[in-house]
N, C-alpha and C. Protein backbone atom coordinates (compact mmCIF):
# COMPACT_ATOMS: atom_id res chain seq x y z
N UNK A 1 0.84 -1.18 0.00
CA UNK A 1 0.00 0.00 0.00
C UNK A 1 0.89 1.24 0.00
N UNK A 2 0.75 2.16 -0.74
CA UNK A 2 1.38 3.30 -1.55
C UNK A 2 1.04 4.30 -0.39
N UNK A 3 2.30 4.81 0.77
CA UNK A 3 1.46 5.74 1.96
C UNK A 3 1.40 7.71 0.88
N UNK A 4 0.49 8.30 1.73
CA UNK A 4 0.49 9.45 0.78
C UNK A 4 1.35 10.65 0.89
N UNK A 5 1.74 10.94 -0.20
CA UNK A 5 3.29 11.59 0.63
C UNK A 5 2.36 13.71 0.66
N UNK A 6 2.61 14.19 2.00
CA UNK A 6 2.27 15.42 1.82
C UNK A 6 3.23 16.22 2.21
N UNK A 7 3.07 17.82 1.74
CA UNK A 7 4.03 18.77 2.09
C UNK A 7 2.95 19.99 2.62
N UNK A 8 3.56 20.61 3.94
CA UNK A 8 3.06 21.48 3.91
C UNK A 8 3.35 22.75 3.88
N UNK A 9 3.28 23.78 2.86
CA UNK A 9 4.21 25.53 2.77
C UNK A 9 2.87 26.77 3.79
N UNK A 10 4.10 27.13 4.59
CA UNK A 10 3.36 28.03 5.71
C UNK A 10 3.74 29.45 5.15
N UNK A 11 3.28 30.61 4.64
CA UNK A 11 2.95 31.80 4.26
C UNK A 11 3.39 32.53 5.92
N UNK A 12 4.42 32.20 6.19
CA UNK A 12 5.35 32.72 7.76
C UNK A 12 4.08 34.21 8.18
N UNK A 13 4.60 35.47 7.39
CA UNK A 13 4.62 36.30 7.91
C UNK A 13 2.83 36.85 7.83
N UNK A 14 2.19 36.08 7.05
CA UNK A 14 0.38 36.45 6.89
C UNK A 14 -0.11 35.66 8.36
N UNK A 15 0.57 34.38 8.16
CA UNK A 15 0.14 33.33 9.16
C UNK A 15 0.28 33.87 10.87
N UNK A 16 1.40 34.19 10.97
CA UNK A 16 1.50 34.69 12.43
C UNK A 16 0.94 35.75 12.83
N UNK A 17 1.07 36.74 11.71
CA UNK A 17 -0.21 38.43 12.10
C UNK A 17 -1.24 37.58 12.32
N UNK A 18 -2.05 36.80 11.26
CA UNK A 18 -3.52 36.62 11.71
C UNK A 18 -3.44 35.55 12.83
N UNK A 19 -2.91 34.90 13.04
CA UNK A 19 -2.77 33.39 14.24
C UNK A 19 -2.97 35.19 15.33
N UNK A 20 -1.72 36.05 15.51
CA UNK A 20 -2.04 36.71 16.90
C UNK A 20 -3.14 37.55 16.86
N UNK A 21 -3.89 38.02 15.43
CA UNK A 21 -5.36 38.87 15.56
C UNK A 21 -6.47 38.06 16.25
N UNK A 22 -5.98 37.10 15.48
CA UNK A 22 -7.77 35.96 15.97
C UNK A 22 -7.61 35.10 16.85
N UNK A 23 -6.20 33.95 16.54
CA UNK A 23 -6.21 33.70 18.27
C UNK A 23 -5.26 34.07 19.30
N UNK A 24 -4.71 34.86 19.42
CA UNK A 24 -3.81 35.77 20.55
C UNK A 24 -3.48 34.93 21.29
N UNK A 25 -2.64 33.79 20.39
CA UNK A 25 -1.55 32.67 21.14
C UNK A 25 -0.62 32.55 20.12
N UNK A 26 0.73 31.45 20.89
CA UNK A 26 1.56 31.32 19.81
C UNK A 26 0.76 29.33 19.90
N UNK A 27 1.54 28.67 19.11
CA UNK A 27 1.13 27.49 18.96
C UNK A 27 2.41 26.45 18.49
N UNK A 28 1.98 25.22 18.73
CA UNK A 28 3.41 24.32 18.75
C UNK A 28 2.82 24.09 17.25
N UNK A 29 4.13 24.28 16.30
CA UNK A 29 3.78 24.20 14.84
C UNK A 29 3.96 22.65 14.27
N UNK A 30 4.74 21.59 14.91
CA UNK A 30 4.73 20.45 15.04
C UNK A 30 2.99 19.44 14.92
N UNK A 31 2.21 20.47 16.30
CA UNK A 31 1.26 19.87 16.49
C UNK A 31 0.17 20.52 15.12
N UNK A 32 0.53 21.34 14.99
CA UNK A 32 -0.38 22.32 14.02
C UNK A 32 -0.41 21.66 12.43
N UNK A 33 0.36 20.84 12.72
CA UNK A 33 0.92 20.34 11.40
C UNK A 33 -0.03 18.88 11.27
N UNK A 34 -0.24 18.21 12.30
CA UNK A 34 -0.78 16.85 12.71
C UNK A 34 -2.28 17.33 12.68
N UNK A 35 -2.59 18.62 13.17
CA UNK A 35 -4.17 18.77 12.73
C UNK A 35 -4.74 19.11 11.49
N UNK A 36 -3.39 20.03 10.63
CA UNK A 36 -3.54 19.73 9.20
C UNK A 36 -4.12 18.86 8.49
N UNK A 37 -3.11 17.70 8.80
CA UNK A 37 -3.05 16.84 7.60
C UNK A 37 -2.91 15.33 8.65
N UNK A 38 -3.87 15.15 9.92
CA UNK A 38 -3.84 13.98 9.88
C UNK A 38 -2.61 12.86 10.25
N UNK A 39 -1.44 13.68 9.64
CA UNK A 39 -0.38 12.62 9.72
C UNK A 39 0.79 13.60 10.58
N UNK A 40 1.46 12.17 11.36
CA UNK A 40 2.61 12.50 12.23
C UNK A 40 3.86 13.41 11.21
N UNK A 41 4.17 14.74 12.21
CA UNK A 41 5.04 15.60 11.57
C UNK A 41 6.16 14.84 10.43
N UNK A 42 6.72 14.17 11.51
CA UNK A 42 7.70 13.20 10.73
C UNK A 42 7.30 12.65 9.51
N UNK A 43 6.32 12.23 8.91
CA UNK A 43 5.95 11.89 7.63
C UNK A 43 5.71 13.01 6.59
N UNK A 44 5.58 14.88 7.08
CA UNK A 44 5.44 15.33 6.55
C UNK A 44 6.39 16.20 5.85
N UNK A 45 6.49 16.88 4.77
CA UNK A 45 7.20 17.27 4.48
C UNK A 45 7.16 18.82 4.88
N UNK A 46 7.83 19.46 5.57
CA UNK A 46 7.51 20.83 6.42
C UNK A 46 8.20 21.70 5.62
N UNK A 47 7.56 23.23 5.13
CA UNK A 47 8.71 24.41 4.50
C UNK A 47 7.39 25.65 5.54
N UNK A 48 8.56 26.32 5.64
CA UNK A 48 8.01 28.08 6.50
C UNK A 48 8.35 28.96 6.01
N UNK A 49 7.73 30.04 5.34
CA UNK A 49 7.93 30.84 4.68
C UNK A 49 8.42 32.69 5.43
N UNK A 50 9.33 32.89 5.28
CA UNK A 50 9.36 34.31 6.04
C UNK A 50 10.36 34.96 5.99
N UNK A 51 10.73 36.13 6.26
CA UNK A 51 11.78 37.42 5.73
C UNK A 51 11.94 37.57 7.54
N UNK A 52 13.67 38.41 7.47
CA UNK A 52 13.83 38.81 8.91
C UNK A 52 14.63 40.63 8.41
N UNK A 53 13.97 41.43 9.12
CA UNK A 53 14.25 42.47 8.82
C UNK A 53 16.12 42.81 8.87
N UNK A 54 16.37 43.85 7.95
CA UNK A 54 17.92 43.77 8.30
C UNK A 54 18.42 44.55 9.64
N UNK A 55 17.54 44.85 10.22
CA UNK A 55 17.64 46.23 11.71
C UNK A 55 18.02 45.02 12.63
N UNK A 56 18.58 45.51 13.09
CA UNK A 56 18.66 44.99 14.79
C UNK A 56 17.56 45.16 15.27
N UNK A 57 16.72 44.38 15.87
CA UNK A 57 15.64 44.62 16.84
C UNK A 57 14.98 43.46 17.28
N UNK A 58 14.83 44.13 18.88
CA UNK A 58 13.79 42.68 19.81
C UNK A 58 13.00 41.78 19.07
N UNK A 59 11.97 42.38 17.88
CA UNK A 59 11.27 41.83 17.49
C UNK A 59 12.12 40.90 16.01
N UNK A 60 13.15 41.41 15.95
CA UNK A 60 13.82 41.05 15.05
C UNK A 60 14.25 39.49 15.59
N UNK A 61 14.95 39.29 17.08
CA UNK A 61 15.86 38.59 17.25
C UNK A 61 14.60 37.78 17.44
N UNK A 62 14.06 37.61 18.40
CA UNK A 62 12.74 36.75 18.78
C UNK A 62 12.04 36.09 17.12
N UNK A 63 11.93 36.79 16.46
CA UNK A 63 11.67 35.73 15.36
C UNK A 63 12.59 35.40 14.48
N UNK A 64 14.23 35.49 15.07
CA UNK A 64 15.24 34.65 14.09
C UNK A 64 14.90 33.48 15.10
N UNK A 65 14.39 33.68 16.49
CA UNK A 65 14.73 32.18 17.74
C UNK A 65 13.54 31.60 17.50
N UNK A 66 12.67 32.12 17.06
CA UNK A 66 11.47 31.42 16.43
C UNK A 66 11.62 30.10 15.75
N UNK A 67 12.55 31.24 14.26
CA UNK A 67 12.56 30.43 12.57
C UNK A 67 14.05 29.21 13.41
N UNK A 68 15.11 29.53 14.36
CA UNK A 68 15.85 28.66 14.46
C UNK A 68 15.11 26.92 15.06
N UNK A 69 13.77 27.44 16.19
CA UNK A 69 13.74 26.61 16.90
C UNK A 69 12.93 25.16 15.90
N UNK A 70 12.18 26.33 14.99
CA UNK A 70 11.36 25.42 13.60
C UNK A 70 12.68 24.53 13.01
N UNK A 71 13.12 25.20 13.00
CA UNK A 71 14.53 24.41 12.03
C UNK A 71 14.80 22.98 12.93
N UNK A 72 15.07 23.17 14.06
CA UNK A 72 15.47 22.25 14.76
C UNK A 72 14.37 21.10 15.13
N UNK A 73 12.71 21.40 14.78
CA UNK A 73 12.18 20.75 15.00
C UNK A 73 11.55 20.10 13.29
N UNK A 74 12.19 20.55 12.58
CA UNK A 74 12.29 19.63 11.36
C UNK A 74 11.19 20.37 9.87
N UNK A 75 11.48 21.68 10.38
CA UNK A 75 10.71 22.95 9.26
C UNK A 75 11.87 23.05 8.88
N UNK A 76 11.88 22.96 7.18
CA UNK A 76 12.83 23.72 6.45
C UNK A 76 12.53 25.47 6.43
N UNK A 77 13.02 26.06 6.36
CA UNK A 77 13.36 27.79 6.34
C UNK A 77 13.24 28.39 5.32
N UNK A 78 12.71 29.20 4.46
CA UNK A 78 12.96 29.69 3.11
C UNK A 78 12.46 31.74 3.64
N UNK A 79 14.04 32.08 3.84
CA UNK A 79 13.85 33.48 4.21
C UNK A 79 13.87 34.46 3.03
N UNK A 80 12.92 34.99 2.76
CA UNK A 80 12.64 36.72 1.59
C UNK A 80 13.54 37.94 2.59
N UNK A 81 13.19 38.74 1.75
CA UNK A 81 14.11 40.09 2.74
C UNK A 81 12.54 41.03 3.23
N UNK A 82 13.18 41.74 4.12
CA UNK A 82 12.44 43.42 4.51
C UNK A 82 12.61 43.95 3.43
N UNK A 83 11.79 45.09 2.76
CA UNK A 83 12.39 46.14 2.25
C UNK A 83 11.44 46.90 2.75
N UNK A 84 11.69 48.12 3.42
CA UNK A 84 11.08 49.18 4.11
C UNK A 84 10.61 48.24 4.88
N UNK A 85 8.90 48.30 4.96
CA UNK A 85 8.42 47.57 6.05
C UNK A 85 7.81 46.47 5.04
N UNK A 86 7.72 46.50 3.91
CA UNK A 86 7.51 45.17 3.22
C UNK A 86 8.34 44.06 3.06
N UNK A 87 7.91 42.49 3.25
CA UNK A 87 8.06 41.12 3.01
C UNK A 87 8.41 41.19 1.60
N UNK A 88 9.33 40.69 1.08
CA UNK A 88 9.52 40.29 -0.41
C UNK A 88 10.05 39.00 -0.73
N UNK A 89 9.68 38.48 -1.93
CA UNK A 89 10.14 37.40 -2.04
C UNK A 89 9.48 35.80 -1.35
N UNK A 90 8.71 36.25 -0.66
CA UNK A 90 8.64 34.78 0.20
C UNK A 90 7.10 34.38 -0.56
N UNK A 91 6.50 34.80 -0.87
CA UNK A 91 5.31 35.01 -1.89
C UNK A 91 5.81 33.87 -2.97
N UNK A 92 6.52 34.09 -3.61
CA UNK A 92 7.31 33.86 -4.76
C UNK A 92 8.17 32.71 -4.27
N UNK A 93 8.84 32.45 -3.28
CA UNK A 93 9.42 31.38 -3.23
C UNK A 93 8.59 30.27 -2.99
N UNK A 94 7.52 30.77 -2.09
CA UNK A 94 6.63 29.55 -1.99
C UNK A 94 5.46 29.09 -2.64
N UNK A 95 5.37 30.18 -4.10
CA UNK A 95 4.98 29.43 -5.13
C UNK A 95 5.34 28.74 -6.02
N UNK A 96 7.59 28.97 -6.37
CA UNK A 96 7.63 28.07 -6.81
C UNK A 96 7.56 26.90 -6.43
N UNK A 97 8.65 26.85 -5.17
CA UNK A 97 8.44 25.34 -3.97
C UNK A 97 6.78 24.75 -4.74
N UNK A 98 5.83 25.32 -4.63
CA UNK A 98 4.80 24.22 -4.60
C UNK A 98 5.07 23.89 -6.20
N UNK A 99 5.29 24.56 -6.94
CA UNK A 99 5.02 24.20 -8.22
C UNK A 99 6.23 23.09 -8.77
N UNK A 100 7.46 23.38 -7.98
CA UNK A 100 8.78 22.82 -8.59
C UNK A 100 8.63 21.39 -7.55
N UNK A 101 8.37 21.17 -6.42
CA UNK A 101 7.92 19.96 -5.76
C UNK A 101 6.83 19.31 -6.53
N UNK A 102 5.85 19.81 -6.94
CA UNK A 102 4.83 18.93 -7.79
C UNK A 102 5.55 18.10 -9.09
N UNK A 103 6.08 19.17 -10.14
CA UNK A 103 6.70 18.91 -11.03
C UNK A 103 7.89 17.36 -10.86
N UNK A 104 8.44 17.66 -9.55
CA UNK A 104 9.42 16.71 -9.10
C UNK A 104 8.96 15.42 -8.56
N UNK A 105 7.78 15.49 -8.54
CA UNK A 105 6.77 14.21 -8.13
C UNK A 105 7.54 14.15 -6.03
N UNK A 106 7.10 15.46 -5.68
CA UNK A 106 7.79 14.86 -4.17
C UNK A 106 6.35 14.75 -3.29
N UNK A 107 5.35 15.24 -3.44
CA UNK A 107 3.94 15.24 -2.66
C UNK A 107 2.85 14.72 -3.64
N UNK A 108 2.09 14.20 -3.37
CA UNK A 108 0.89 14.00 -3.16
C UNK A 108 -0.38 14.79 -3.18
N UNK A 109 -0.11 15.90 -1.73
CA UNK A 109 -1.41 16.43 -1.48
C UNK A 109 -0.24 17.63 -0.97
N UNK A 110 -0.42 18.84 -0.91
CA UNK A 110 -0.10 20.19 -0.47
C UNK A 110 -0.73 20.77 0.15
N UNK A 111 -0.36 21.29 1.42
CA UNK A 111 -1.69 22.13 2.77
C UNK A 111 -0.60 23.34 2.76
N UNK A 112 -1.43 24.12 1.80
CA UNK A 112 -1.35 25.26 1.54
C UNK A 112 -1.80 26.53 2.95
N UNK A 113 -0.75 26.94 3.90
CA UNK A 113 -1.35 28.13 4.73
C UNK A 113 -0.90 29.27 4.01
N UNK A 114 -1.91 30.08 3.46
CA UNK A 114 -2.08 30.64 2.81
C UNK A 114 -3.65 31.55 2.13
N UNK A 115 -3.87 32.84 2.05
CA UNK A 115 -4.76 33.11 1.38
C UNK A 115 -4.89 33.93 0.57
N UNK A 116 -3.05 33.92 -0.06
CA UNK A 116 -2.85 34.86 -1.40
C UNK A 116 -2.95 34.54 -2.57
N UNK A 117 -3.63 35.64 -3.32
CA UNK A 117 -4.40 35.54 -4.52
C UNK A 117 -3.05 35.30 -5.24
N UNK A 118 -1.58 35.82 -5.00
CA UNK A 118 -0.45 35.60 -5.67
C UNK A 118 -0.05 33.95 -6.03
N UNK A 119 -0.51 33.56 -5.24
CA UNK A 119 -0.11 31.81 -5.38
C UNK A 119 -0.44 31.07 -6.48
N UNK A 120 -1.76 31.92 -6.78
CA UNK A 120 -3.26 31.41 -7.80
C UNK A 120 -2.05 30.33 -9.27
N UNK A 121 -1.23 31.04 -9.52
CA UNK A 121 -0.56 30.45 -10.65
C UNK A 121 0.24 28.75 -10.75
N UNK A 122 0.91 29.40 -9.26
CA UNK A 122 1.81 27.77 -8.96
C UNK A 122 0.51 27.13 -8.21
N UNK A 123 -0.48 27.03 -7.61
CA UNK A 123 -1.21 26.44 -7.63
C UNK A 123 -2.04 25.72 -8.84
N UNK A 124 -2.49 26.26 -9.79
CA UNK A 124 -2.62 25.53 -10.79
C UNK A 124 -1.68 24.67 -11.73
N UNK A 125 0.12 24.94 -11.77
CA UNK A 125 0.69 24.43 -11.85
C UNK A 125 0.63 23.54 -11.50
N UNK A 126 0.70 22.90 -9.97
CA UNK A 126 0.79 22.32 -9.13
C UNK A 126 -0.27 20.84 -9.30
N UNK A 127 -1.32 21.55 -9.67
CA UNK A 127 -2.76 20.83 -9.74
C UNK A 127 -3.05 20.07 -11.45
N UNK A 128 -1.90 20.90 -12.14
CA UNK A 128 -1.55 20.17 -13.78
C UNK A 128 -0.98 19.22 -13.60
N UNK A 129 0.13 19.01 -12.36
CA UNK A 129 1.30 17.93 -12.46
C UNK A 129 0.32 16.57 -11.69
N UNK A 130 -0.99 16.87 -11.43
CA UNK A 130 -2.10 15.82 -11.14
C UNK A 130 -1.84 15.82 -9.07
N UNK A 131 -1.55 16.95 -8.83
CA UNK A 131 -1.35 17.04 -7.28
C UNK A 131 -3.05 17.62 -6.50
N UNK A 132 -3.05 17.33 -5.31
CA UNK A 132 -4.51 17.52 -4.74
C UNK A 132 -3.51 19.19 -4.24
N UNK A 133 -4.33 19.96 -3.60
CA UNK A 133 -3.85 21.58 -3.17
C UNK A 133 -5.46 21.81 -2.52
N UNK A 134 -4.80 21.72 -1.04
CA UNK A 134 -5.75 22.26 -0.27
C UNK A 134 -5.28 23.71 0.65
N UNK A 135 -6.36 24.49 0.90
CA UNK A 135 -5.40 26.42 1.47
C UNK A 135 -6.01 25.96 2.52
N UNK A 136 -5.32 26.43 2.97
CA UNK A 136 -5.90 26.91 4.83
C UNK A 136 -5.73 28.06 4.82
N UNK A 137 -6.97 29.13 5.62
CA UNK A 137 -6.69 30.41 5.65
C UNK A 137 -7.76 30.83 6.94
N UNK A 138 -7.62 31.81 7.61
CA UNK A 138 -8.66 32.63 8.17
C UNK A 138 -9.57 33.17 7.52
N UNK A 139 -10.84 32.90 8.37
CA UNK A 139 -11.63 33.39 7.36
C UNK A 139 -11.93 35.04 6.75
N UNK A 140 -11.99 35.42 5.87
CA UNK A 140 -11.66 36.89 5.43
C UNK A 140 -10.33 36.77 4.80
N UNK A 141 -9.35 36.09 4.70
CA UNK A 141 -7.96 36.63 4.59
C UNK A 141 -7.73 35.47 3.22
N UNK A 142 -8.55 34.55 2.54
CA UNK A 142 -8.38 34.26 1.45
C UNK A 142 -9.13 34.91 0.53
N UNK A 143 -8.42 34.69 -0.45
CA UNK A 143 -8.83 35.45 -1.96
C UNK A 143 -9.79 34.40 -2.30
N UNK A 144 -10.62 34.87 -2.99
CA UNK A 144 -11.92 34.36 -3.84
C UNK A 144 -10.99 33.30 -5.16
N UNK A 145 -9.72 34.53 -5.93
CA UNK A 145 -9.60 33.55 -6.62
C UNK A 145 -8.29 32.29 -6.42
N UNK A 146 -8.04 32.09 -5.04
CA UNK A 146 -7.33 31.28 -4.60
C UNK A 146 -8.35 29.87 -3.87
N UNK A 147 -9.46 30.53 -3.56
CA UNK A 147 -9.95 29.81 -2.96
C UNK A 147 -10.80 28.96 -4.47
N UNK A 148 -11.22 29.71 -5.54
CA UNK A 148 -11.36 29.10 -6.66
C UNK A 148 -10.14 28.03 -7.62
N UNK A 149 -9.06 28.39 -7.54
CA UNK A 149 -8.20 27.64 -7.54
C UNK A 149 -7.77 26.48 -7.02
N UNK A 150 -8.00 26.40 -5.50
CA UNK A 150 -7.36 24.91 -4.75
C UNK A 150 -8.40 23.86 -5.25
N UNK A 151 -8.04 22.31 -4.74
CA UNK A 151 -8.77 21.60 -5.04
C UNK A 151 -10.41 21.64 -3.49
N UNK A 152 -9.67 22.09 -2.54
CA UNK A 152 -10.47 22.60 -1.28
C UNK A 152 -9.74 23.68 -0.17
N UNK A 153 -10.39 23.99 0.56
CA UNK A 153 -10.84 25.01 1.53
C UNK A 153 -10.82 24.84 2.53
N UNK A 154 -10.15 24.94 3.92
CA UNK A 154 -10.48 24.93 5.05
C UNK A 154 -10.32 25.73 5.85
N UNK A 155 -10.94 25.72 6.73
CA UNK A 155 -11.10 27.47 7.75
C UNK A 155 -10.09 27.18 8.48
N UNK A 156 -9.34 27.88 8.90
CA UNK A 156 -8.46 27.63 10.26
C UNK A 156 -9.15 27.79 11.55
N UNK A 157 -10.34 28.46 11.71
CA UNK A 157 -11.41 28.61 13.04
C UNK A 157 -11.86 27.36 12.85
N UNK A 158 -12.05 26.74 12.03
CA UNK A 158 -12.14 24.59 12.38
C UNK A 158 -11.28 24.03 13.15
N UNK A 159 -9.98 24.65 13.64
CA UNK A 159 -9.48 24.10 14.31
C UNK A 159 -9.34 24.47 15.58
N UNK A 160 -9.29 23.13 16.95
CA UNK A 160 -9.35 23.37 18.05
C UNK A 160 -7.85 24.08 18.68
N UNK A 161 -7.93 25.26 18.86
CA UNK A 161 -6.65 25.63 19.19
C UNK A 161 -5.91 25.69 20.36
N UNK A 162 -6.94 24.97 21.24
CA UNK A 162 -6.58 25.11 22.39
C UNK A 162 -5.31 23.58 22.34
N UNK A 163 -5.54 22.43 21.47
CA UNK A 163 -4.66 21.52 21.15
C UNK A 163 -3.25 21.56 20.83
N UNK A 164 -3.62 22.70 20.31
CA UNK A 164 -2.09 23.03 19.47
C UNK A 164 -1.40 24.58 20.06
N UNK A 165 -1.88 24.83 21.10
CA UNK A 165 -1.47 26.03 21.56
C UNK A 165 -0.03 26.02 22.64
N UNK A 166 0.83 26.39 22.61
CA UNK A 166 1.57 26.31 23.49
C UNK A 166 1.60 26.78 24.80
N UNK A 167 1.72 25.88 25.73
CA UNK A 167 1.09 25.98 27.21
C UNK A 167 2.36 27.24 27.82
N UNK A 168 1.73 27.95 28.77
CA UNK A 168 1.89 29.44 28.91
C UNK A 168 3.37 29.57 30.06
């Protein structure tokens, strides 16, 4: 029996603004990953998407100890830059990732966190190379035509967060 191989690409810097608007916790991303998709981290294939400003700052260092501690718990890293106060690049890297992993036959199924309309392209890529592409997003914060794009939809308020929340 053929097990199903999944990957999941996390949209870093959309994901954590809205995770602290709506639920005003941080969360073990390990476990967050197992309510995804069902399957033990270890079977999954993990990428995190996110930029670290070039300034020195508190908020700076706290999310390099963030992106290090992901690393160590088996998230690959894919860092964009600051420019001014904009994210660049990480948009774009993690549309090719989905599109150049499909192409490469490495997944199965893709759990897309995400609800940018920018993706819309390597997602259909993705979904040519005969791959399933499911978004996860807050609700409000996906695009109509992303959410027209995946093969499905799931709310992230479906999930119990008190499970995956990191104890205080």
């Amino acid at each position: 029996m053929n097990r199903q191989r999944v990957a999941v690409l996390v949209d870093g810097n959309n994901f954590y603004h809205a995770l602290m608007e709506r639920v005003g916790r941080k969360v073990d991303m390990r476990r967050f990953v197992e309510r995804l998709t069902g399957l033990p981290p270890e079977e999954v294939e993990m990428r995190y998407y996110s930029a670290l400003p070039s300034r020195r700052s508190r908020g700076a260092e706290l999310h390099r100890g963030f992106l290090k501690a992901l690393a160590a718990q088996g998230w690959r890293i894919f860092l964009g830059e600051v420019v001014g106060n904009r994210e660049k690049m990480t948009d774009v890297a993690l549309g090719v990732d989905l599109a150049l992993l499909a192409a490469l036959d490495r997944y199965d199924e893709a759990h897309l966190v995400s609800g940018d309309m920018d993706l819309v392209p390597a997602v259909r890529a993705a979904r040519g190379f005969g791959k399933r592409v499911v978004a996860w997003a807050f609700q409000g914060t996906l695009s109509t035509a992303l959410a027209r794009a995946v093969d499905e939809v799931r709310l992230l308020e479906g999930l119990d967060w008190d499970e995956v929340a990191v104890a205080a």
